[in-house]
C-alpha atoms as a PDB file:
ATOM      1  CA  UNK A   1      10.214  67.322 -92.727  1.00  0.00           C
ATOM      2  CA  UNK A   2       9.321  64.185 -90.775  1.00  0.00           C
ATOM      3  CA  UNK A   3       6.596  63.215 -88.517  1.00  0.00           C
ATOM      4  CA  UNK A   4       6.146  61.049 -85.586  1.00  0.00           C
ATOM      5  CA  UNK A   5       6.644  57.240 -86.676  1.00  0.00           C
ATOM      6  CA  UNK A   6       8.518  58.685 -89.697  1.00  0.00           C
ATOM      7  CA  UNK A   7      10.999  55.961 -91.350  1.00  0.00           C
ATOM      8  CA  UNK A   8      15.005  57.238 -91.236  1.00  0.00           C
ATOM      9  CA  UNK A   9      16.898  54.125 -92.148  1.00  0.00           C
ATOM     10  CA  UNK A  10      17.173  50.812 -91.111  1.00  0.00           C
ATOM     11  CA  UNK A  11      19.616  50.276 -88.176  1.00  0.00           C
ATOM     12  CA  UNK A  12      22.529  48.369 -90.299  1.00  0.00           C
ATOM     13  CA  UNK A  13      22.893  52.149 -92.152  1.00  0.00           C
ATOM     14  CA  UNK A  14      22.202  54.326 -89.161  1.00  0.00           C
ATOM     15  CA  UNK A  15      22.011  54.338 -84.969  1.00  0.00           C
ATOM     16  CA  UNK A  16      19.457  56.103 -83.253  1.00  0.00           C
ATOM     17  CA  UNK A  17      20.164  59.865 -82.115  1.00  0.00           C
ATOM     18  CA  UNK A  18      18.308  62.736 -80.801  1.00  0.00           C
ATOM     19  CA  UNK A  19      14.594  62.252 -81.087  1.00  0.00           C
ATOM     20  CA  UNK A  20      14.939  58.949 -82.916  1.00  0.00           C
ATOM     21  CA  UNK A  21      13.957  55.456 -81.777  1.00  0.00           C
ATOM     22  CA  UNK A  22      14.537  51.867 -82.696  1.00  0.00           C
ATOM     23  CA  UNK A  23      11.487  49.691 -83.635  1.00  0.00           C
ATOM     24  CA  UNK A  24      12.060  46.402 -85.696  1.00  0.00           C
ATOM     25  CA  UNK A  25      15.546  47.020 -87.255  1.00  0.00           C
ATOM     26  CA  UNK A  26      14.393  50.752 -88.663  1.00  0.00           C
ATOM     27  CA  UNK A  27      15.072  53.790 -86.934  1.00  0.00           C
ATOM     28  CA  UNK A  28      12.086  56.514 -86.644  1.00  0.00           C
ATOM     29  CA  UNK A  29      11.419  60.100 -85.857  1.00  0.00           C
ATOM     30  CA  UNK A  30       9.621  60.284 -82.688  1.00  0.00           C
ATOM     31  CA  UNK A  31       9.091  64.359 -83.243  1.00  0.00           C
ATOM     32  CA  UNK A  32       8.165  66.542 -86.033  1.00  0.00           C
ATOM     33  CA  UNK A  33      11.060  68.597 -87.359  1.00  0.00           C
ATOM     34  CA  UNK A  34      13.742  68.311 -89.839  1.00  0.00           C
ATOM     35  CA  UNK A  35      16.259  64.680 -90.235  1.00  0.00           C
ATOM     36  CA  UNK A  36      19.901  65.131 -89.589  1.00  0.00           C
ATOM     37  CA  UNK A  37      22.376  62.360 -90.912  1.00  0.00           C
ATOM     38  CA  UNK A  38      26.041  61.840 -89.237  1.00  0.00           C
ATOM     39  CA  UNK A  39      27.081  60.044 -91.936  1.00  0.00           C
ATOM     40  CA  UNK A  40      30.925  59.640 -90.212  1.00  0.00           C
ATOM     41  CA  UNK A  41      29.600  58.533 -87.076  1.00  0.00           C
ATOM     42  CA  UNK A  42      26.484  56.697 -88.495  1.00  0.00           C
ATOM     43  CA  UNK A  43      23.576  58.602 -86.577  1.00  0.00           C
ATOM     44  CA  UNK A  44      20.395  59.878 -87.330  1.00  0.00           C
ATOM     45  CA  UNK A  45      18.994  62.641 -85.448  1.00  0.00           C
ATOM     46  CA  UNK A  46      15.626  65.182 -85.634  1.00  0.00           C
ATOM     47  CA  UNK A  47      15.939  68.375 -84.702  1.00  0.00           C
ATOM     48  CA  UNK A  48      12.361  69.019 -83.207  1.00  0.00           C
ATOM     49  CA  UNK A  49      10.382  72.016 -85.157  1.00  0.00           C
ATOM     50  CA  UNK A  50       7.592  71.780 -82.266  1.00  0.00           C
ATOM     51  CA  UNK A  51       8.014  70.220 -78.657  1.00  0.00           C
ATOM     52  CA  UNK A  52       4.363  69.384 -78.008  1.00  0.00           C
ATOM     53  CA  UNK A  53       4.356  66.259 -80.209  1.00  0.00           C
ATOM     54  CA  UNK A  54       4.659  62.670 -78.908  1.00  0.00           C
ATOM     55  CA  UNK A  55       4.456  59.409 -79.863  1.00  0.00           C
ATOM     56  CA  UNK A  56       1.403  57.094 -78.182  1.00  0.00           C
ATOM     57  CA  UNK A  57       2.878  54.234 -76.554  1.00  0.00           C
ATOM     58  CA  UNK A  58       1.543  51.421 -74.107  1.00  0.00           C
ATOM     59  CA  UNK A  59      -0.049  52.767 -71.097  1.00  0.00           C
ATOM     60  CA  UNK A  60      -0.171  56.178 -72.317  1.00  0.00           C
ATOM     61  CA  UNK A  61      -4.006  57.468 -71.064  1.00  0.00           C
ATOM     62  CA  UNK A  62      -5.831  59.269 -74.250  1.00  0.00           C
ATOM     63  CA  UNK A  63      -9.067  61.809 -75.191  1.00  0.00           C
ATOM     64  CA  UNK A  64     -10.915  60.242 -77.899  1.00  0.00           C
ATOM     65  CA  UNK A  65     -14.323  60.601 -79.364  1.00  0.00           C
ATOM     66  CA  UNK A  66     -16.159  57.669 -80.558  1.00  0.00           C
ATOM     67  CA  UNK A  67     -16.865  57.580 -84.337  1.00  0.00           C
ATOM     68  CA  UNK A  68     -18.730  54.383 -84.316  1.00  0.00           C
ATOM     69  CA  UNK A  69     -20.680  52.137 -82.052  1.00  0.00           C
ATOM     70  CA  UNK A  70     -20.967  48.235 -83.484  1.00  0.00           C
ATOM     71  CA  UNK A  71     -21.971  45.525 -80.495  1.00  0.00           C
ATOM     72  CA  UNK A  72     -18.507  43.918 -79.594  1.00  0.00           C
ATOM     73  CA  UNK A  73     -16.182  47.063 -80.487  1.00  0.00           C
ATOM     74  CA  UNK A  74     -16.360  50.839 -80.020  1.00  0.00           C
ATOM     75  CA  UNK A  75     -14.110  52.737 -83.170  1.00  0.00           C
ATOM     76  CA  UNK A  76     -12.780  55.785 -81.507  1.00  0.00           C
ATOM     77  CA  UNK A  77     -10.469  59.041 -83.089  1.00  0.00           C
ATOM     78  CA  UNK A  78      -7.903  59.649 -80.361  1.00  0.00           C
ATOM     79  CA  UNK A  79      -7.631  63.897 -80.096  1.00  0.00           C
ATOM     80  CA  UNK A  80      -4.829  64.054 -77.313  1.00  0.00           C
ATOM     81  CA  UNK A  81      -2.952  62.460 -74.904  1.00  0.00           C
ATOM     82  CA  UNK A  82      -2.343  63.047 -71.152  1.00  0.00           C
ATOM     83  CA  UNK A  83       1.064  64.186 -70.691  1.00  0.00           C
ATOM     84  CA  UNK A  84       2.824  61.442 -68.180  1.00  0.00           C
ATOM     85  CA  UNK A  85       4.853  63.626 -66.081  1.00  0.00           C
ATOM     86  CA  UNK A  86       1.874  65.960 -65.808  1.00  0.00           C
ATOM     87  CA  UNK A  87      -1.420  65.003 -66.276  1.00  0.00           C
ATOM     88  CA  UNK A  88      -3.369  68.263 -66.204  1.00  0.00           C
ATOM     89  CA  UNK A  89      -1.362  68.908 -69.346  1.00  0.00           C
ATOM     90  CA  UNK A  90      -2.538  67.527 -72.598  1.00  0.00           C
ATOM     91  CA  UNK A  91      -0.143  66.527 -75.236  1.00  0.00           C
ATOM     92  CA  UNK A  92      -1.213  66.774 -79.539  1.00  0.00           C
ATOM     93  CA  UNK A  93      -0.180  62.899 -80.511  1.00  0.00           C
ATOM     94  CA  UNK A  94      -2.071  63.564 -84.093  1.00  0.00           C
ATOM     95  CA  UNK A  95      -5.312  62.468 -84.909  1.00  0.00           C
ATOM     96  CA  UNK A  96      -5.146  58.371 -84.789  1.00  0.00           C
ATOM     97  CA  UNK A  97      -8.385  55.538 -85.227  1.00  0.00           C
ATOM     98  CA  UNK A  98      -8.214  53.235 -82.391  1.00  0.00           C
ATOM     99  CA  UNK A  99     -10.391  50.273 -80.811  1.00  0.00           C
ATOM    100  CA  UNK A 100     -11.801  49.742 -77.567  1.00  0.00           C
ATOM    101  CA  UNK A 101     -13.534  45.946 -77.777  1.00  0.00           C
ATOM    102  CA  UNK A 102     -15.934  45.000 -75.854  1.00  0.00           C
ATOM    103  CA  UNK A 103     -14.408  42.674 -73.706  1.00  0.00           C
ATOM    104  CA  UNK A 104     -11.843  45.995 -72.744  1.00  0.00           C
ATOM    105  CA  UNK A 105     -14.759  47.831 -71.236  1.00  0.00           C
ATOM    106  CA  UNK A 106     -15.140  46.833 -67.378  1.00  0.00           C
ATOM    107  CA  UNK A 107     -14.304  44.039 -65.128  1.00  0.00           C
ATOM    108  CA  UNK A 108     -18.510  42.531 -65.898  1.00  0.00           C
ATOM    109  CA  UNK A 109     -20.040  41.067 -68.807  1.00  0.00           C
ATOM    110  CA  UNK A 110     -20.606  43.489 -71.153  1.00  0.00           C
ATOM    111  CA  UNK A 111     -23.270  42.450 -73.900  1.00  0.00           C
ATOM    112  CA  UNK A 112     -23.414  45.515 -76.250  1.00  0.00           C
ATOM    113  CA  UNK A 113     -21.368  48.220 -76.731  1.00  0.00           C
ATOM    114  CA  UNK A 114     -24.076  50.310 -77.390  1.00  0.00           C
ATOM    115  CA  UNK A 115     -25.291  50.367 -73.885  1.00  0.00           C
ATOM    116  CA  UNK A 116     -22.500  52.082 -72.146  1.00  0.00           C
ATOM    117  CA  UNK A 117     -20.972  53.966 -75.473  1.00  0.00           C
ATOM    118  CA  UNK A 118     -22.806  56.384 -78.219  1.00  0.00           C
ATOM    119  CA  UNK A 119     -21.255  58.282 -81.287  1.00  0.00           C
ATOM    120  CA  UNK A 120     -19.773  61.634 -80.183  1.00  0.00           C
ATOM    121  CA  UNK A 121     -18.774  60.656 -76.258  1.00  0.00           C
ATOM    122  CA  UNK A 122     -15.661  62.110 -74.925  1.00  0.00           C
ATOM    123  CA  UNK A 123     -13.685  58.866 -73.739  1.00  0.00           C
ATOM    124  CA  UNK A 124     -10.744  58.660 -71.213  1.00  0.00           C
ATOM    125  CA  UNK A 125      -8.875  55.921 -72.088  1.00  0.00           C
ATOM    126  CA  UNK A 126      -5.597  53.783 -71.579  1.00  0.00           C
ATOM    127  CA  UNK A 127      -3.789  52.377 -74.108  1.00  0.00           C
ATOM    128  CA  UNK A 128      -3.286  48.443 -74.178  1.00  0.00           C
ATOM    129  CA  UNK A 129      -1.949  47.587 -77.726  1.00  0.00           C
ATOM    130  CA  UNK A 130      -0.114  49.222 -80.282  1.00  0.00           C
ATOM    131  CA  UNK A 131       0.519  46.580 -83.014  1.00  0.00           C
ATOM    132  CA  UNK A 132       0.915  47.119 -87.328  1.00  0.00           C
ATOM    133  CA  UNK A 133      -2.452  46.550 -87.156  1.00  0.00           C
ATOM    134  CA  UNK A 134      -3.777  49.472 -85.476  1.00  0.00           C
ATOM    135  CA  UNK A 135      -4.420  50.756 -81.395  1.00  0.00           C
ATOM    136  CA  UNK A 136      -6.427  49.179 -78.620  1.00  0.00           C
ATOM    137  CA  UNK A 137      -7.472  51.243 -75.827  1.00  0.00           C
ATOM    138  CA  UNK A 138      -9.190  49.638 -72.742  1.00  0.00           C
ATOM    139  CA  UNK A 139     -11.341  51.388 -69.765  1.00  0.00           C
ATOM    140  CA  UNK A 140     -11.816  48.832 -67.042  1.00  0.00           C
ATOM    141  CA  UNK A 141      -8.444  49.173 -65.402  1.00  0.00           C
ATOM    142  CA  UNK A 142      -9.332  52.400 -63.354  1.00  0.00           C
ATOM    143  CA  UNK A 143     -12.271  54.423 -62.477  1.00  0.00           C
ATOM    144  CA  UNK A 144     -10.903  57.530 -63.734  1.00  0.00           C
ATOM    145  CA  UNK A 145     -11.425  55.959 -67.433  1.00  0.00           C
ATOM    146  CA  UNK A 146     -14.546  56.332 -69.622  1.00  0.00           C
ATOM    147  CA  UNK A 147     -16.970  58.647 -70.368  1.00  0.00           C
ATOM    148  CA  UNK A 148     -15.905  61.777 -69.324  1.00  0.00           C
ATOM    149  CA  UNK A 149     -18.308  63.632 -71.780  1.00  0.00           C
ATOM    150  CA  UNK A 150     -22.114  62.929 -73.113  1.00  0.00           C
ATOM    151  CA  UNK A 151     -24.600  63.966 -75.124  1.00  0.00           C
ATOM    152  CA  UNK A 152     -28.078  62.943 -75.492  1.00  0.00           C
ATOM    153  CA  UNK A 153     -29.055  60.658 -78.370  1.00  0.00           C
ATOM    154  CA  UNK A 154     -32.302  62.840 -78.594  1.00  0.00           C
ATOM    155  CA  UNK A 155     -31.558  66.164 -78.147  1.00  0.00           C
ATOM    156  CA  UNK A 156     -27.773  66.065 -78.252  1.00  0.00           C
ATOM    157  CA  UNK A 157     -27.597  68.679 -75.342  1.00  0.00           C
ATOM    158  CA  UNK A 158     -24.683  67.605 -72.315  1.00  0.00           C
ATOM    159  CA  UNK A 159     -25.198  64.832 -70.398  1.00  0.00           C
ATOM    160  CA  UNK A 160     -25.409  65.418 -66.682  1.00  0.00           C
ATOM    161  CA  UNK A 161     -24.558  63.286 -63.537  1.00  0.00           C
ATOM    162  CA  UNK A 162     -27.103  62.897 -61.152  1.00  0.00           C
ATOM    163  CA  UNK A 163     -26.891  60.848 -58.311  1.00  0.00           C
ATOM    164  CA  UNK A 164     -24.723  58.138 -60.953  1.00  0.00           C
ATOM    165  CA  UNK A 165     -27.011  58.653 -63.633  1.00  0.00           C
ATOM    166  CA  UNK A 166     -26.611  60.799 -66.540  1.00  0.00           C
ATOM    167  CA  UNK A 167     -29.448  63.138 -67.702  1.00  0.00           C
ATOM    168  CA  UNK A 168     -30.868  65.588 -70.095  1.00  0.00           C
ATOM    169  CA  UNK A 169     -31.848  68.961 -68.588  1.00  0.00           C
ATOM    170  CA  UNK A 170     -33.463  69.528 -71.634  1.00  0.00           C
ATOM    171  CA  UNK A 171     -35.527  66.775 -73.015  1.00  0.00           C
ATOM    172  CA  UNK A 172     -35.466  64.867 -69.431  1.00  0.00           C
ATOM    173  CA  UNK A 173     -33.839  61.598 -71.139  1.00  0.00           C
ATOM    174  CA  UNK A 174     -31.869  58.886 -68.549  1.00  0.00           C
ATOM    175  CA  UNK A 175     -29.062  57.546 -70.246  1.00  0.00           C
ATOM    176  CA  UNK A 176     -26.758  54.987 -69.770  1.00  0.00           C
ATOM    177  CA  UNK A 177     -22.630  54.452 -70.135  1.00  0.00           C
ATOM    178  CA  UNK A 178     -19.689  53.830 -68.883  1.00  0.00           C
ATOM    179  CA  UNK A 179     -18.816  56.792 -67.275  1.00  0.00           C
ATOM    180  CA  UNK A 180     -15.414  57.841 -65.877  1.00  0.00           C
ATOM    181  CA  UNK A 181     -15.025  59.248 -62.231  1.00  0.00           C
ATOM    182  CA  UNK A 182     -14.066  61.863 -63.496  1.00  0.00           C
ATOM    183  CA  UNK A 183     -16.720  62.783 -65.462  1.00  0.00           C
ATOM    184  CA  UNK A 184     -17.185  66.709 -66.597  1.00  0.00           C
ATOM    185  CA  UNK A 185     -20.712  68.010 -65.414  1.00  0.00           C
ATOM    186  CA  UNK A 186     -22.010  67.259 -62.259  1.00  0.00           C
END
């Protein structure tokens, strides 16, 4: 069985087929399901075991939940990803650590990252990097992207928006962040 990102071959053994991709001379599964060789023809395939896996890739916009807060980066675990050709339909993309840095935040000076971002938010972001050393994800590109779920630091009941502030109906608490414009209780 391979995975998403799975290794095949390298492309002198083997071309691309179904559900394969080429990244830096190897070939890789881009689905979960079983490998296929053509060894006459020289091809790799995967024939997909589930169709609601995908690879993240540049520009893809993700669900994460941050995991930790330091003052020029936000750590994040990415849950899902928007589906592009339909993006009221969430896609699984496995669970994956990512980075938003501070300078990826919005268009102002941003000082600390723990004044717009807390452990446990629901974040909308976009993905900017994908490199060997690990994901970027930026929110400043659109005002769809953010916060799109809170929770208080004291109480941790739901955020909610109120007049573009976000606040406790149970202990009362203002809070600040970076908020998406699509934010989920209003």
């Amino acid at each position: 069985m391979v995975f998403p990102g799975s290794f095949l071959g390298t492309e002198e053994e083997f071309l691309p087929g179904e559900n394969c991709f080429e990244q830096e001379s190897g070939v890789y599964s881009d689905s979960v399901g079983r490998e296929k060789f053509d060894f006459e023809e020289k091809i790799v395939h995967v024939k997909k075991l589930t169709p609601n896996v995908s690879m993240l890739s540049t520009g893809n916009i993700v669900h994460a939940v941050v995991v930790l807060v330091k003052d020029q980066a936000c750590v994040m675990e990415i849950l899902e990803m928007e589906d592009p050709s339909r993006p009221d339909k969430k896609v699984v993309c496995g669970s994956k650590s990512s980075v938003l840095p501070v300078f990826s935040v919005m268009n102002s000076y941003v000082k600390f990252m723990s004044d717009y971002f807390k452990i446990g938010d629901i974040v909308r972001a976009r993905v900017e990097k994908i490199s060997n050393t690990g994901i970027e994800l930026e929110t400043k590109s659109s005002p769809g992207l953010g916060v799109i779920m809170a929770y208080c630091v004291s109480c941790r009941h739901s955020l909610k928006l109120v007049e573009n502030e976000l606040k406790c109906s149970n202990c009362g608490s203002n809070e600040r962040r970076k908020f998406s414009a699509d934010y989920a209780l209003k």
